[in-house]
Protein backbone atom coordinates (compact mmCIF):
# COMPACT_ATOMS: atom_id res chain seq x y z
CA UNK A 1 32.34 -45.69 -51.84
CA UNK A 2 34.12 -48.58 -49.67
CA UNK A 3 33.10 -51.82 -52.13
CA UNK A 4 29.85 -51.18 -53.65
CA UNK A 5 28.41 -49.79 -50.92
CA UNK A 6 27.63 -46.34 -51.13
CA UNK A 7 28.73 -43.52 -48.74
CA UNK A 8 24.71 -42.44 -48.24
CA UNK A 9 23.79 -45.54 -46.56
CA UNK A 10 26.85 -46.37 -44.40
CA UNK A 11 26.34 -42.99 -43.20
CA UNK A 12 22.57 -43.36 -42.58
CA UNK A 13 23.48 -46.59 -40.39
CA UNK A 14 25.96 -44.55 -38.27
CA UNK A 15 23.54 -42.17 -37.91
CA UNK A 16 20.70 -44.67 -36.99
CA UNK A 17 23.09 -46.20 -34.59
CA UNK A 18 24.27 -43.47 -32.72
CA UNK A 19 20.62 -42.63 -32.10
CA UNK A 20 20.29 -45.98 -30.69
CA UNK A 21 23.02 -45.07 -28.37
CA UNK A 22 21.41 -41.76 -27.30
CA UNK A 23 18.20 -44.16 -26.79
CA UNK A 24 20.09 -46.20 -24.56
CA UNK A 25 19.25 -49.61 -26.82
CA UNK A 26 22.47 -50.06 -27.29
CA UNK A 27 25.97 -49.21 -25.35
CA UNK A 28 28.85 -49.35 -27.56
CA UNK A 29 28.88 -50.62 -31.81
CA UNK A 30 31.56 -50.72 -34.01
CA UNK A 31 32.04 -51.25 -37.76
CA UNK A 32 33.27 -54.37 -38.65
CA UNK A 33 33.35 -56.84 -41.66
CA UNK A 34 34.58 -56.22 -44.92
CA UNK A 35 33.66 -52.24 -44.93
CA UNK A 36 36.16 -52.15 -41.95
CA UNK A 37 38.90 -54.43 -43.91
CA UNK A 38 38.42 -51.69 -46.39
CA UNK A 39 39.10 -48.46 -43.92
CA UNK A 40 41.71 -50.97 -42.44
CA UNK A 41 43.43 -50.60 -45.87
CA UNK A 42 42.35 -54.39 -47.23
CA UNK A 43 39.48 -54.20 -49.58
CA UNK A 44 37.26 -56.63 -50.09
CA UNK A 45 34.05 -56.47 -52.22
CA UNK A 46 30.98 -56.87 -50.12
CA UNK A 47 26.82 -55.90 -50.38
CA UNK A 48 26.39 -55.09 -46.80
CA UNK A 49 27.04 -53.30 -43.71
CA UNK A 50 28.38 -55.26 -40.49
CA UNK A 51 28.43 -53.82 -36.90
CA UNK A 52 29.07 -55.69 -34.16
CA UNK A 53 26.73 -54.33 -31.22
CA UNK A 54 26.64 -54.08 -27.42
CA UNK A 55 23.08 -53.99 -26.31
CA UNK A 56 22.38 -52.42 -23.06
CA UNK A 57 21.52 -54.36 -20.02
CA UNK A 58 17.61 -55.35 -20.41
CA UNK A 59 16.92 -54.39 -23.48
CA UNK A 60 16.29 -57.35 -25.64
CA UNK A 61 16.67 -58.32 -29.64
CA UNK A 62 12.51 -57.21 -30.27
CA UNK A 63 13.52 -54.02 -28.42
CA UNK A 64 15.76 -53.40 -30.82
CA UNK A 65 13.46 -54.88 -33.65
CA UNK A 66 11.10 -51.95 -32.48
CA UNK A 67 13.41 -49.39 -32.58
CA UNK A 68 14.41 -50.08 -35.96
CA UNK A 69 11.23 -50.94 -37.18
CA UNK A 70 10.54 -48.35 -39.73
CA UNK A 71 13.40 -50.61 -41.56
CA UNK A 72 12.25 -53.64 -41.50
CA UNK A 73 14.49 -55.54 -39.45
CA UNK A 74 14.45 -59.29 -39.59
CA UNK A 75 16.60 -61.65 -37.33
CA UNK A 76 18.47 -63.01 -40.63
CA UNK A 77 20.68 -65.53 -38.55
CA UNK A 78 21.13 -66.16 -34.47
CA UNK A 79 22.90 -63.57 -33.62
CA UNK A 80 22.15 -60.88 -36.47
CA UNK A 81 19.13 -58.64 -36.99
CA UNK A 82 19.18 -57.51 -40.30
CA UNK A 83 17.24 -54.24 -41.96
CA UNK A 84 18.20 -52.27 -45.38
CA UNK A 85 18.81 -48.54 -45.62
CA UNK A 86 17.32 -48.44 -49.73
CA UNK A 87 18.17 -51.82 -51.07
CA UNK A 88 21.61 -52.46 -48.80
CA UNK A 89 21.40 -54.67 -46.04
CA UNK A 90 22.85 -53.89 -42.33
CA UNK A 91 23.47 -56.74 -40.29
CA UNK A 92 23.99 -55.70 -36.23
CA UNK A 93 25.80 -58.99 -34.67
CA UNK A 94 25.16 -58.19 -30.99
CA UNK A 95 27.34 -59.36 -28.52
CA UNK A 96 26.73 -61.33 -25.80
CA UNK A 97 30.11 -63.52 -25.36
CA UNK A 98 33.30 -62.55 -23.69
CA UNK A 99 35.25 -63.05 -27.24
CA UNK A 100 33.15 -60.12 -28.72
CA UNK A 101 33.15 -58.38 -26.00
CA UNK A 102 37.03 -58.48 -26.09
CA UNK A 103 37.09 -57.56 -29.80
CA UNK A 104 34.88 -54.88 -29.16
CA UNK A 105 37.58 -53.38 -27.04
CA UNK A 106 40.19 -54.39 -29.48
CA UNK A 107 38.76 -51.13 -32.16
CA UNK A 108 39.99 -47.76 -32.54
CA UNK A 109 38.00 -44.82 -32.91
CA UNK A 110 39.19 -43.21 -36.64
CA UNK A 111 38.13 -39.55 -37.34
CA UNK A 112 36.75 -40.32 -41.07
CA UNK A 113 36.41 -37.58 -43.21
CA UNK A 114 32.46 -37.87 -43.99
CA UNK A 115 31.14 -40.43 -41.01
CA UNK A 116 33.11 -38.41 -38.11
CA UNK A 117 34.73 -40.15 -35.33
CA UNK A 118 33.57 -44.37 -35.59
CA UNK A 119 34.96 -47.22 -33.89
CA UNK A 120 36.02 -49.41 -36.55
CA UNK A 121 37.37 -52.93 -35.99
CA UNK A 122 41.27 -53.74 -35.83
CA UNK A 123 42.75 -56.05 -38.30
CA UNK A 124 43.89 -58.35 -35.67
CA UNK A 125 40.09 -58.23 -34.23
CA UNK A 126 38.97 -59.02 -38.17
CA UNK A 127 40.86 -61.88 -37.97
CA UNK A 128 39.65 -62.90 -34.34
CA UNK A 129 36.05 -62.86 -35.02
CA UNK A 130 36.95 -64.50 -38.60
CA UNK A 131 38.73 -67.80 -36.84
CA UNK A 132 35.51 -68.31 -34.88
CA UNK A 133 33.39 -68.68 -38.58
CA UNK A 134 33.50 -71.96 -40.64
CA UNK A 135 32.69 -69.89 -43.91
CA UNK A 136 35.22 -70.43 -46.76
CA UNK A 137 34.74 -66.37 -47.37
CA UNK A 138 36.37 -65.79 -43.90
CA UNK A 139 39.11 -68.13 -44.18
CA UNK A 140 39.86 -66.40 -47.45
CA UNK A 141 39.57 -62.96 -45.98
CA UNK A 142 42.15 -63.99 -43.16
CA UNK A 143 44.52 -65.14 -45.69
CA UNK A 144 44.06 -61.59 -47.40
CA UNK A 145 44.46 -59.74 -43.99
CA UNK A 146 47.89 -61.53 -43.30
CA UNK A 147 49.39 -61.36 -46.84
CA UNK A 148 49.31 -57.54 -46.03
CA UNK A 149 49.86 -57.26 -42.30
């Protein structure tokens, strides 16, 4: 589907997440990374699934470690907790700064044909989140963005 990763398990994370919502665990997530470049119309191989995620007021990272635990979820950096739908990693980067926050705002909802109706992360936002990073990969992926926007 979008860049090696298959339609089954981005669809399973939605789903997960949107149960998270109903929960209350979490307020607001969209899809971001190189999954969204791809929607956005810039693909970019990748192995895994980012959202970035807007926890709800009290409810803390091992909350949400809980919640997911029938998946395994790891903190894999500060920042991330990471779990696997089959062997494909999802990586939720909760926010806590105004920046995200802001980007967070900056998505659209798109009606996708399989998924249904997702917030999925603008290219500008991409390339806001992307700045912030000293990874070579992002710089690269900014210079892909703006070649086609």
């Amino acid at each position: 589907m979008f860049m090696s990763i298959p339609l089954i398990a981005l669809r399973k994370a939605i789903f997960i997440l949107r149960q998270l919502k109903k929960k209350k665990i979490i307020e607001e997530f969209a899809l971001i990374g190189a999954v969204a470049m791809g929607i956005r119309g810039v693909p970019r191989a990748t192995t895994d699934i980012d959202f970035l995620v807007k926890r709800t007021k009290g409810i803390t990272v091992l909350d949400m470690k809980d919640h997911l635990r029938q998946f395994t979820p790891k903190i894999f950096h500060e920042g991330i907790l990471r779990f696997y739908i089959r062997e494909f990693p999802v990586d939720l980067l909760w926010t806590s700064s105004l920046r995200d926050m802001k980007i967070l705002k900056e998505t659209s909802s798109l009606r996708l044909s399989r998924l249904g109706k997702i917030r999925v992360a603008t290219l500008k936002g991409i390339i806001k989140m992307k700045r912030e990073s000293q990874r070579l990969k992002d710089k690269l992926d900014i210079e892909l963005i703006e070649e086609i926007i």
